[in-house]
C-alpha atoms as a PDB file:
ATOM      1  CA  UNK A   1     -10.428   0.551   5.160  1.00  0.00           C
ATOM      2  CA  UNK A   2      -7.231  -1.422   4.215  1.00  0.00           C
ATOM      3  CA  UNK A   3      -6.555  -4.962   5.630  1.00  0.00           C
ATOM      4  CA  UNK A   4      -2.743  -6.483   5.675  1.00  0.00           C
ATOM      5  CA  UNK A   5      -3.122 -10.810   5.912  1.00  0.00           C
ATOM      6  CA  UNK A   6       0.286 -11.875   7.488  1.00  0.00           C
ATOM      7  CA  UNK A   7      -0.292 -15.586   7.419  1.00  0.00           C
ATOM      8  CA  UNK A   8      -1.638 -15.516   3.630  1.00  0.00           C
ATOM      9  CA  UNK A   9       1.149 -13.303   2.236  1.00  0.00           C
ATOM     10  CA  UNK A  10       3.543 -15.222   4.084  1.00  0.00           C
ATOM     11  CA  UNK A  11       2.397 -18.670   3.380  1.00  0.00           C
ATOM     12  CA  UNK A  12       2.546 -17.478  -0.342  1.00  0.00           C
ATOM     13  CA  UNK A  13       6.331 -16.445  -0.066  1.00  0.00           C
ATOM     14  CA  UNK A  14       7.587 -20.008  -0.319  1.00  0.00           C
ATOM     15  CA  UNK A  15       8.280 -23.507   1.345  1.00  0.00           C
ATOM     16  CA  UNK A  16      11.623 -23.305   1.581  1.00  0.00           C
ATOM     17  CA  UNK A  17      11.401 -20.053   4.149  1.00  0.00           C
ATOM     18  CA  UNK A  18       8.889 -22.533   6.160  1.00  0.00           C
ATOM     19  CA  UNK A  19       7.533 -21.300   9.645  1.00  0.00           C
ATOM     20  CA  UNK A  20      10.570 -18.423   9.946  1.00  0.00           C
ATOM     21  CA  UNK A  21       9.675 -16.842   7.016  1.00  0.00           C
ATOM     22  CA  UNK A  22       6.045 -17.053   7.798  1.00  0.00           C
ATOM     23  CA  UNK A  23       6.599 -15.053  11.220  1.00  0.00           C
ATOM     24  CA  UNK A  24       9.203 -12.737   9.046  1.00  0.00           C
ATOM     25  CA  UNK A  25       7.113 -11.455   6.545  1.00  0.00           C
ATOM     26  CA  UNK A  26       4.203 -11.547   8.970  1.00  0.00           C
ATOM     27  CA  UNK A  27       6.183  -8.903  10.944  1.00  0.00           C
ATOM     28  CA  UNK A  28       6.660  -6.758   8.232  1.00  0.00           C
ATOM     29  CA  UNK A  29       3.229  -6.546   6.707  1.00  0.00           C
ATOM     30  CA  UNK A  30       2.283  -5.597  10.360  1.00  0.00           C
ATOM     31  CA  UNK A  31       5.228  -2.970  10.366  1.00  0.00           C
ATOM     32  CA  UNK A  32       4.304  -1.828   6.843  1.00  0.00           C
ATOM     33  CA  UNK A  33       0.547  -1.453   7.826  1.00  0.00           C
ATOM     34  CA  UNK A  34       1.659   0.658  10.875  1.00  0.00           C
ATOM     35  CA  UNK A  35       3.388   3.186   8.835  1.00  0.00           C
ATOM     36  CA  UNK A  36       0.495   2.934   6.513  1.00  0.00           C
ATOM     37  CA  UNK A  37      -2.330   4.042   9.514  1.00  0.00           C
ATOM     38  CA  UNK A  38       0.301   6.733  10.191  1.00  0.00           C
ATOM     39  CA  UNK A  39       0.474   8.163   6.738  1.00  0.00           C
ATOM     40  CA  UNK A  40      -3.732   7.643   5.868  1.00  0.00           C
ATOM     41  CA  UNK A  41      -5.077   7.383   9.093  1.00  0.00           C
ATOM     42  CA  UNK A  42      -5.438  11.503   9.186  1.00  0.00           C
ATOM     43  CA  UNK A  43      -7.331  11.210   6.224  1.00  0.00           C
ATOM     44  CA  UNK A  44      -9.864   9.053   7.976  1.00  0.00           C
ATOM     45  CA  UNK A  45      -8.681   5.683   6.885  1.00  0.00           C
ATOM     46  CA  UNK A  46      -8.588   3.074   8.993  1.00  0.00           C
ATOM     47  CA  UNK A  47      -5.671   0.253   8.829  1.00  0.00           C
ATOM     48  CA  UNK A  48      -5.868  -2.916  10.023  1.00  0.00           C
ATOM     49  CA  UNK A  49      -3.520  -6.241   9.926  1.00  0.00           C
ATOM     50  CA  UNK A  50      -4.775  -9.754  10.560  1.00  0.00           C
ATOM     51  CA  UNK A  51      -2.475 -12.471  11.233  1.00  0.00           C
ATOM     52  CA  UNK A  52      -4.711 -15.788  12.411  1.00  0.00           C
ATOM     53  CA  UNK A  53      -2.183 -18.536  14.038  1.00  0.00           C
ATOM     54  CA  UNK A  54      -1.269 -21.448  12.028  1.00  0.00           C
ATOM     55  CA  UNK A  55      -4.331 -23.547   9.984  1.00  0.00           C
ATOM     56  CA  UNK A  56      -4.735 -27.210   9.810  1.00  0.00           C
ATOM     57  CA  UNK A  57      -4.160 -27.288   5.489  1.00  0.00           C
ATOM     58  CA  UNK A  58      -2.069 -29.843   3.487  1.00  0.00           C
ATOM     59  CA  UNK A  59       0.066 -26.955   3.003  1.00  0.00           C
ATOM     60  CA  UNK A  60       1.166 -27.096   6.456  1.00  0.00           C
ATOM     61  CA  UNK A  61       0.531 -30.833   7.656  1.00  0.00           C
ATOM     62  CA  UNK A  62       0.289 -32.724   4.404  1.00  0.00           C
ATOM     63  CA  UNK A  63       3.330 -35.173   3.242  1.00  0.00           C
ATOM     64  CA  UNK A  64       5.886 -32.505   1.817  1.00  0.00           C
ATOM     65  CA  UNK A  65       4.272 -29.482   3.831  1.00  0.00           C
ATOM     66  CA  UNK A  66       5.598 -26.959   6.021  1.00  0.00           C
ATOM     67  CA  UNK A  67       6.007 -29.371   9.155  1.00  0.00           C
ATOM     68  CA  UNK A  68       7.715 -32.022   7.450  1.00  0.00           C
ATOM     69  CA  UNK A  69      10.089 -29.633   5.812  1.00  0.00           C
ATOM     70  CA  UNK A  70      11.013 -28.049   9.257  1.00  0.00           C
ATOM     71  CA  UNK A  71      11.366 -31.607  10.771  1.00  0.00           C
ATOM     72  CA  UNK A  72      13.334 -32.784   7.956  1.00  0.00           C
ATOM     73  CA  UNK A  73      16.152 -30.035   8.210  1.00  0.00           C
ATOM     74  CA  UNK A  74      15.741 -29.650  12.368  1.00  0.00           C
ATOM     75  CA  UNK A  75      16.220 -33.402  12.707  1.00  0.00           C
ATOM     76  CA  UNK A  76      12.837 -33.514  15.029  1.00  0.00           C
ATOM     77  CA  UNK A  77       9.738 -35.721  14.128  1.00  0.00           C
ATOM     78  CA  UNK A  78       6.608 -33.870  12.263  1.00  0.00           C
ATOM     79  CA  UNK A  79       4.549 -34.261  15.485  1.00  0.00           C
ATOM     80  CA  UNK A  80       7.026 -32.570  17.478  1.00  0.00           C
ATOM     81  CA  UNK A  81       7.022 -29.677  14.882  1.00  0.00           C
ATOM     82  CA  UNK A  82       3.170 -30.070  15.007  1.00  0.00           C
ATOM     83  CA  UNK A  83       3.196 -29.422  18.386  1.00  0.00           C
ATOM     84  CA  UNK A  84       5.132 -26.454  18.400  1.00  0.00           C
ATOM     85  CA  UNK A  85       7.849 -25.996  21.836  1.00  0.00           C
ATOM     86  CA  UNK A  86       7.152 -26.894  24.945  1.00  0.00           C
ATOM     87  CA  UNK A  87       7.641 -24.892  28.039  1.00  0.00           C
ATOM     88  CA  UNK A  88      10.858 -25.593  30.104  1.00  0.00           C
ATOM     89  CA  UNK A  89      10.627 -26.539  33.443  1.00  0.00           C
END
């Protein structure tokens, strides 16, 4: 059995890509572990991806972590970035 993390190998890429790059390299571990199943799955293989939401880590919420850094170039506050978007009405 092979298992694909999105949120670790994103999270790994760098700061600078923040939540974007998360959800882009996210979507192509989950792409590449599709063609993956395809190719090994007839061999009795089985592929799967995991990609938990985001975790509560300095990474993300400390000082200079992901949420500041997206607040700091969006112009929002942290907690707004925190709290992801809000539905429109």
């Amino acid at each position: 059995m092979v298992t694909g993390v999105g949120k670790g190998i994103g999270l790994a890429v760098t700061r600078a890509l923040a939540e974007e790059g998360v959800k882009v390299v996210a979507a192509a571990l989950t792409d590449f572990c599709k063609a993956l199943s395809k190719e090994v799955g007839p061999r009795g293989v089985r592929v799967d991806t995991v990609s938990p939401g985001p975790v509560e880590t300095d990474l993300r919420l400390g000082r200079d972590g992901v949420a500041a850094t997206v607040a700091a170039s969006s112009g929002a506050s942290t907690e707004d970035v925190i709290q992801g978007p809000r539905p429109s009405r």
